[in-house]
Protein backbone atom coordinates (compact mmCIF):
# COMPACT_ATOMS: atom_id res chain seq x y z
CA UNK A 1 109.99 320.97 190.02
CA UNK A 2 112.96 320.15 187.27
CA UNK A 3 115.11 319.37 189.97
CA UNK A 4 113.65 315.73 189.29
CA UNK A 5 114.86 315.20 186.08
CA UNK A 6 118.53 316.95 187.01
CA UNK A 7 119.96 313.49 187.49
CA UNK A 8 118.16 311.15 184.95
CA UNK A 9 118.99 308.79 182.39
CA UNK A 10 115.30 308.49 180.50
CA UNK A 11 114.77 305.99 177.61
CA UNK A 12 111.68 307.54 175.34
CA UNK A 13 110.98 304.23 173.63
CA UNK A 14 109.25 305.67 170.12
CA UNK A 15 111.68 308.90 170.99
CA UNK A 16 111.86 309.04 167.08
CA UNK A 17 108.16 309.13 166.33
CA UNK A 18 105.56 311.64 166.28
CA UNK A 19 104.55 311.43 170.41
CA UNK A 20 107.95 310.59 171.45
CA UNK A 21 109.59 313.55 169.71
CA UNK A 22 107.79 316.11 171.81
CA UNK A 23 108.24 314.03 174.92
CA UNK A 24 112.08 314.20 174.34
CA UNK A 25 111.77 318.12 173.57
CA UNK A 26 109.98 318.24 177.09
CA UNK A 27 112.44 316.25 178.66
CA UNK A 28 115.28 318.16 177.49
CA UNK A 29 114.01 321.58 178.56
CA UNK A 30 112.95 320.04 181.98
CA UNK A 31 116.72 319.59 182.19
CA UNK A 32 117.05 315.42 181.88
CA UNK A 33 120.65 315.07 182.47
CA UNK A 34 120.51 312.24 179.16
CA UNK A 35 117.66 311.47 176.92
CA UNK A 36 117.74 308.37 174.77
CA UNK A 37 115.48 307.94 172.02
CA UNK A 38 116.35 304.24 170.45
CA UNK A 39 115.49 303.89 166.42
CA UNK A 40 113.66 300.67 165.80
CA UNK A 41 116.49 300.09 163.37
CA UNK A 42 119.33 300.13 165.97
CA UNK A 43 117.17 298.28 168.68
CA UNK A 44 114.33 295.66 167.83
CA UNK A 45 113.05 296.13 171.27
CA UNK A 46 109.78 293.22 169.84
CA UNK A 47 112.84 290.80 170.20
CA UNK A 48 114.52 290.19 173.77
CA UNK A 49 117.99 290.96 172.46
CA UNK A 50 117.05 294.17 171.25
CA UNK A 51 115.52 294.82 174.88
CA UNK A 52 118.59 294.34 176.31
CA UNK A 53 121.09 296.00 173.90
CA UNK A 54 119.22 298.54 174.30
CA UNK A 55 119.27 298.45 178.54
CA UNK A 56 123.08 297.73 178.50
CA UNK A 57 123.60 300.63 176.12
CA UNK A 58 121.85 303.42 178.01
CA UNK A 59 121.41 301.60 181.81
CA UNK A 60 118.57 304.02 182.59
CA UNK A 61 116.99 305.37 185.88
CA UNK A 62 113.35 305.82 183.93
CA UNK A 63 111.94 304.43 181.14
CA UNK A 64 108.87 305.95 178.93
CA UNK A 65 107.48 303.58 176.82
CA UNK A 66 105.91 304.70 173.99
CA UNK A 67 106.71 302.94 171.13
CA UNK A 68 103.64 300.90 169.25
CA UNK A 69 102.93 299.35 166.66
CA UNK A 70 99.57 301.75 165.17
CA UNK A 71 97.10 302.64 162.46
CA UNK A 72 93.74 303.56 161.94
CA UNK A 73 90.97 300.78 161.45
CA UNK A 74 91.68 299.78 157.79
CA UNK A 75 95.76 299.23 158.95
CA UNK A 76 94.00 296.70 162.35
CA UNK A 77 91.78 294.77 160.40
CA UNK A 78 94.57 293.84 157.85
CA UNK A 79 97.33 293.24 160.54
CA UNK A 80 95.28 291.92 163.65
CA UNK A 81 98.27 289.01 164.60
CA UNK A 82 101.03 291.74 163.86
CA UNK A 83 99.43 294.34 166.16
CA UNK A 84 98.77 291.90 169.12
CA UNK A 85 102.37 290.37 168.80
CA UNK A 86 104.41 293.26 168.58
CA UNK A 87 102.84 295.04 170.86
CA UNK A 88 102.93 292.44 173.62
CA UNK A 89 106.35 291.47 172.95
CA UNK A 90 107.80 294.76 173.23
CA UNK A 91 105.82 296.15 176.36
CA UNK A 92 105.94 292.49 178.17
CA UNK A 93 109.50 291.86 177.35
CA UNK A 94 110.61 295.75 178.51
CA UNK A 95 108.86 295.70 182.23
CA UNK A 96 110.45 292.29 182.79
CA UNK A 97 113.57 293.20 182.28
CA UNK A 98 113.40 297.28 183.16
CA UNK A 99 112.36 295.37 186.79
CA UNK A 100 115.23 293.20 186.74
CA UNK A 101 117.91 295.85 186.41
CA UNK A 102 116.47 298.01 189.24
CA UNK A 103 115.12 300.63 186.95
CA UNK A 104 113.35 303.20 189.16
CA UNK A 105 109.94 304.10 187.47
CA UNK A 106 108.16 302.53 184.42
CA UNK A 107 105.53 304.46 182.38
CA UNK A 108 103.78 302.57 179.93
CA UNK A 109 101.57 304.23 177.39
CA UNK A 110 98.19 302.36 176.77
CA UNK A 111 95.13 303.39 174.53
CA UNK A 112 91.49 304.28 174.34
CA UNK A 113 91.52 301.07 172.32
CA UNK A 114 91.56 299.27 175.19
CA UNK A 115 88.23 300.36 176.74
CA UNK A 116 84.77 298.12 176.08
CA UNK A 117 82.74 298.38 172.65
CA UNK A 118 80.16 299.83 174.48
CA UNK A 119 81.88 301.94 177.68
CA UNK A 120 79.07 304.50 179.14
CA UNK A 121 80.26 308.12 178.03
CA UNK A 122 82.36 309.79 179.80
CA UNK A 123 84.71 307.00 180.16
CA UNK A 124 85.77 306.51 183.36
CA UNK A 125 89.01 304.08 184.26
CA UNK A 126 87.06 301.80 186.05
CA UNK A 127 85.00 300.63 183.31
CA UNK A 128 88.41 299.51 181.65
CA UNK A 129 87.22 295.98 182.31
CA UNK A 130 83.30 295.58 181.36
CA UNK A 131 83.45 294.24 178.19
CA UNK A 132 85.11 293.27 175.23
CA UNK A 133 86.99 296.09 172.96
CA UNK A 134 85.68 297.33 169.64
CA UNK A 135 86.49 294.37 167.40
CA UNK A 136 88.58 295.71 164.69
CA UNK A 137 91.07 297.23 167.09
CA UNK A 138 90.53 294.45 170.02
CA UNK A 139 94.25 292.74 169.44
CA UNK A 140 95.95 295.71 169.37
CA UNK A 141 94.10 297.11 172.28
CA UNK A 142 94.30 294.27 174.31
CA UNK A 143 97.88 293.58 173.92
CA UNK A 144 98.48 297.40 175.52
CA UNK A 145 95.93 296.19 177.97
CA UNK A 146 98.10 293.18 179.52
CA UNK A 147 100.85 296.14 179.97
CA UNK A 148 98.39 297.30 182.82
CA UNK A 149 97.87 293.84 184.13
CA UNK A 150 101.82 293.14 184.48
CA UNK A 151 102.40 296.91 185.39
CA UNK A 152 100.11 296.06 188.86
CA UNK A 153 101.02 292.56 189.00
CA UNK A 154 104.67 293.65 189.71
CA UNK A 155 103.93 296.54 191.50
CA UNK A 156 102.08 294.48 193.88
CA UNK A 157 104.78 291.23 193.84
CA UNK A 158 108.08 293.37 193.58
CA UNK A 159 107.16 296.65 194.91
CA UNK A 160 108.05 297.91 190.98
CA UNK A 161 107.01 301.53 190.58
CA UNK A 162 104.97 301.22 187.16
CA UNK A 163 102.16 303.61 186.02
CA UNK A 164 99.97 303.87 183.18
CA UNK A 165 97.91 305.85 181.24
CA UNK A 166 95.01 305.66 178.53
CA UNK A 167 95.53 308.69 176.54
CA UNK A 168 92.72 309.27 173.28
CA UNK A 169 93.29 309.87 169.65
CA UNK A 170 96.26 312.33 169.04
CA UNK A 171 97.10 314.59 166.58
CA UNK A 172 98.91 317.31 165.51
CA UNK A 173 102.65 318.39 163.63
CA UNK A 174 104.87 315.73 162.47
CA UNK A 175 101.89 313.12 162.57
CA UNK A 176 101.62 310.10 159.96
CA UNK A 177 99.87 310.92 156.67
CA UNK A 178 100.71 307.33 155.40
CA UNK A 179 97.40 306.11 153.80
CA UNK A 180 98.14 302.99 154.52
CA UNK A 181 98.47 303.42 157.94
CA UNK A 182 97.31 306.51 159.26
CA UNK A 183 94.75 307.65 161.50
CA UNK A 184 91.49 309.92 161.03
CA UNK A 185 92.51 313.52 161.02
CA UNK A 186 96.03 313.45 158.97
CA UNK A 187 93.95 310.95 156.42
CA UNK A 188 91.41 313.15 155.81
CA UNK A 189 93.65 316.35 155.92
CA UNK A 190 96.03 314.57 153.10
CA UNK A 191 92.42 313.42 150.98
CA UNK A 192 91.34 317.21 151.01
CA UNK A 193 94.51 318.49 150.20
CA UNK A 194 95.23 316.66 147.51
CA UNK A 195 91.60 317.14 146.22
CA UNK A 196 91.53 320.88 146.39
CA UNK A 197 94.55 320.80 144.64
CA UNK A 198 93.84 318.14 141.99
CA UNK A 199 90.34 319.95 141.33
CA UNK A 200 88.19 316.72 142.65
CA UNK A 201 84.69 317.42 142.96
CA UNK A 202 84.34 314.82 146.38
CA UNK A 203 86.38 312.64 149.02
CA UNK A 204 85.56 309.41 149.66
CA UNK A 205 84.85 309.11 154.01
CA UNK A 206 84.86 306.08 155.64
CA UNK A 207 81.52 304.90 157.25
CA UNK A 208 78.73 307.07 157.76
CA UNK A 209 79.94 310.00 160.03
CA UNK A 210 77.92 309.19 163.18
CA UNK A 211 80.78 307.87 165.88
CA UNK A 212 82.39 310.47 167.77
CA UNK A 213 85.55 311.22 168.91
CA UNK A 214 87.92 313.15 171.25
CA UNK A 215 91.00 314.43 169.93
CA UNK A 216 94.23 315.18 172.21
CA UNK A 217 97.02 317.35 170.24
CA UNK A 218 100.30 315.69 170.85
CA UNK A 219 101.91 318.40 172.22
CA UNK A 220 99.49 318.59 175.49
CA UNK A 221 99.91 314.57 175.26
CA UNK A 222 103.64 314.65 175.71
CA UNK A 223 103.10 317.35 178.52
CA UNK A 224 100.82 314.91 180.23
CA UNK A 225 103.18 312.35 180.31
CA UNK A 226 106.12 314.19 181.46
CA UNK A 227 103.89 315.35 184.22
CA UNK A 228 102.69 311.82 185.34
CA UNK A 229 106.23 310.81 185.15
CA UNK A 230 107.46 313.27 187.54
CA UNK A 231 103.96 313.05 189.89
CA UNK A 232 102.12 309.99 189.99
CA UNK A 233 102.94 306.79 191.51
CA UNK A 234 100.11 304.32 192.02
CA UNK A 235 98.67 301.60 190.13
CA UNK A 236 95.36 302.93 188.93
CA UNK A 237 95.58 304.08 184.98
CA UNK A 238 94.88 307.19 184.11
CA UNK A 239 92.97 308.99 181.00
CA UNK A 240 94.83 311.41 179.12
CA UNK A 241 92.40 313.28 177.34
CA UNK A 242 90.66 316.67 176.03
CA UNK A 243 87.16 316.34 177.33
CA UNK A 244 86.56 317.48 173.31
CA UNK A 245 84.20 315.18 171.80
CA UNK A 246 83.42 315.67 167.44
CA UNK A 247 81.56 313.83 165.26
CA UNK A 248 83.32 312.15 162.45
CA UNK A 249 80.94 313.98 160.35
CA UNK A 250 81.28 317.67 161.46
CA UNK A 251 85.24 316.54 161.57
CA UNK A 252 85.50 316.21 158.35
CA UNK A 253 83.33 318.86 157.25
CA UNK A 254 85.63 321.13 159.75
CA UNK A 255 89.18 319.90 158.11
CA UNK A 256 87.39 320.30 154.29
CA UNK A 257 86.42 324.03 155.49
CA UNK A 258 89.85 324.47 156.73
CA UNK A 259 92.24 323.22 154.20
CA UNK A 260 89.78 325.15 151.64
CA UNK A 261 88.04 321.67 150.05
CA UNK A 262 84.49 322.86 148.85
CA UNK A 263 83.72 319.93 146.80
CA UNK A 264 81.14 317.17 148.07
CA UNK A 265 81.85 314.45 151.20
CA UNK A 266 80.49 310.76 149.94
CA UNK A 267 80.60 308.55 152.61
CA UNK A 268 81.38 304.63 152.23
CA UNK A 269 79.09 303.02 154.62
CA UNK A 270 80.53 299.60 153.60
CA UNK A 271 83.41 300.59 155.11
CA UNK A 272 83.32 300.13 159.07
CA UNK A 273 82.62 303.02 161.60
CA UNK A 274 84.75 301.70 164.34
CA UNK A 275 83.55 302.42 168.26
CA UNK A 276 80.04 304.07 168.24
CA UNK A 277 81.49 307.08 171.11
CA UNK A 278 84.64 308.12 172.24
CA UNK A 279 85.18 310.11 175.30
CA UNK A 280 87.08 310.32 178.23
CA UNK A 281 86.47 311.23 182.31
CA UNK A 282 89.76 313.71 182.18
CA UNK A 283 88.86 314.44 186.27
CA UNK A 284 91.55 312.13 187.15
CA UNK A 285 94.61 313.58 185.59
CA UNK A 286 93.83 317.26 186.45
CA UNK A 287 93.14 315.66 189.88
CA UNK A 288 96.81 313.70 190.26
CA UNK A 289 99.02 315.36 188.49
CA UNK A 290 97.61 318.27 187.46
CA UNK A 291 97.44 317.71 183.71
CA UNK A 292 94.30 319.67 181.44
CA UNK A 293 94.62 320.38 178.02
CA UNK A 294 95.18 323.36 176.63
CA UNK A 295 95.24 323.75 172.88
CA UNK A 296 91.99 324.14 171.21
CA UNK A 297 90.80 321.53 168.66
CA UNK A 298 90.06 324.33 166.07
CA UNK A 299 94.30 326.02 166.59
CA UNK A 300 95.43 322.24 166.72
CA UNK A 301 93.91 321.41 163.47
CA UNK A 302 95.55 324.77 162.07
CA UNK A 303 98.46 323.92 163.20
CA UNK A 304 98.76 320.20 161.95
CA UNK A 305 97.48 321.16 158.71
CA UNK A 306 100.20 324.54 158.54
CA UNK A 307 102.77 321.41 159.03
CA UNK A 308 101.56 319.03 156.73
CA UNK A 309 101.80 321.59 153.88
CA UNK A 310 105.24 322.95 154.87
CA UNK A 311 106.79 319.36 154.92
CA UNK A 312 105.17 316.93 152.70
């Protein structure tokens, strides 16, 4: 099986970042003969000369595109225009030109962002286009979106072998606990920390606790990508999931229980919940390229939160 990667130049875009790290660390023991992971601050890959510094630098045979512009729902509704441009411009601007050079295989990385407000549980890839996104993440899930779109449309015009996959919420070590910008899990982790340690009586929780959500941990993510990269070549996109779904409400109360927190959970309900449900059809994955999670939700959250106090 690693006899694919034996002779293969692979650019990780978001190499650097919490996904792309473990993707590189897969890549490396899989025996990638170079792996590239490009720092935003070397390679502005939302401009075109960035995208092609970048190409002439490394000139190579696969490209995994990971690299995003992300947050959680406060970070989308302040930065709609930012999310939707840089997230078009570098995904757009990187399969144009990753097609022009003769670059072998594209993988772009989508999101669960991109499904309808209201998709029928378990989502299933071909409901990708019934209906408009949840509308504080719509730009940014749309923009990931159109990487689909152009993904097929060149497969079908130029025979260009681009996949892509919808993977849910990650988490897990080396995750972003910026407040500002972070998602569920490491926010609330960071909030009950801090409280247990402060001697707070509550933490504030945003909305009312009734969505759900699945949860992938990042290191069975980056597996599933490596896999799809090696396996699957068609057109369709994929879900990358757990099959795990968890209210926000028994979420938090399962993070407070296991960072210690005992003090009381207020929720905001001025605050927004986001999408009502969250959870994917996994059949597909298992099905083409063999991918099923592995790490249980309860060990993933250990884990993340063993991290988070070791290297804040």
């Amino acid at each position: 099986m690693n006899n694919f990667w034996n002779d293969k130049r692979v650019v990780v875009t978001g190499g650097a970042g919490f996904l792309g790290s473990f993707v590189c660390e897969k890549l490396k023991e899989r025996g990638a003969a170079e792996v590239y992971a490009p720092r935003s601050a070397d390679y502005d890959i939302v401009e075109i000369d960035g995208v092609n510094k970048l190409l002439d630098d490394t000139n190579p045979n696969l490209i995994i595109h990971l690299a995003a512009r992300v947050g959680g729902i406060g970070a989308n509704r302040e930065h709609p225009g930012d999310f939707f441009y840089a997230n078009l411009m570098m995904g757009v601007q990187l399969i144009h030109e990753a097609w022009k050079r003769g670059v072998d295989k594209f993988l772009a990385l989508g999101t669960i962002c991109a499904y309808p407000k209201f998709t029928p549980v378990p989502f299933k890839e071909d409901d990708l286009w019934n209906g408009y996104p949840e509308e504080t993440n719509a730009p940014y899930g749309l923009a990931k979106k159109m990487l689909l779109v152009q993904s097929q449309a060149y497969r079908q015009q130029y025979g260009f072998n681009s996949i892509y996959l919808l993977p849910v919420n990650l988490y897990g070590p080396r995750d972003n606990f910026d407040p500002n910008s972070s998602h569920v899990i490491p926010a609330l982790i960071k909030k009950c920390i801090e409280a247990k340690e402060s001697g707070a009586d509550h933490i504030e929780a945003w909305g009312d606790g009734s969505p759900t959500r699945e949860f992938l941990y990042v290191e069975d993510a980056a597996e599933g990508i490596v896999l799809a990269t090696e396996k699957y070549d068609k057109p369709e996109p994929v879900n990358l999931g757990s099959a795990f779904e968890i209210s926000i409400k028994d979420l938090t109360e399962t993070i407070a229980r296991l960072t210690g927190f005992e003090g009381e959970i207020r929720w905001d309900s001025s605050k927004p919940n986001g999408q009502p449900r969250r959870k994917l059809d996994v059949a597909l994955a298992e099905q083409e390229f063999g991918f099923k999670s592995t790490t249980s939700f309860e060990d993933g959250l250990k884990q993340t939160i063993e991290w988070y106090i070791a290297n804040r």
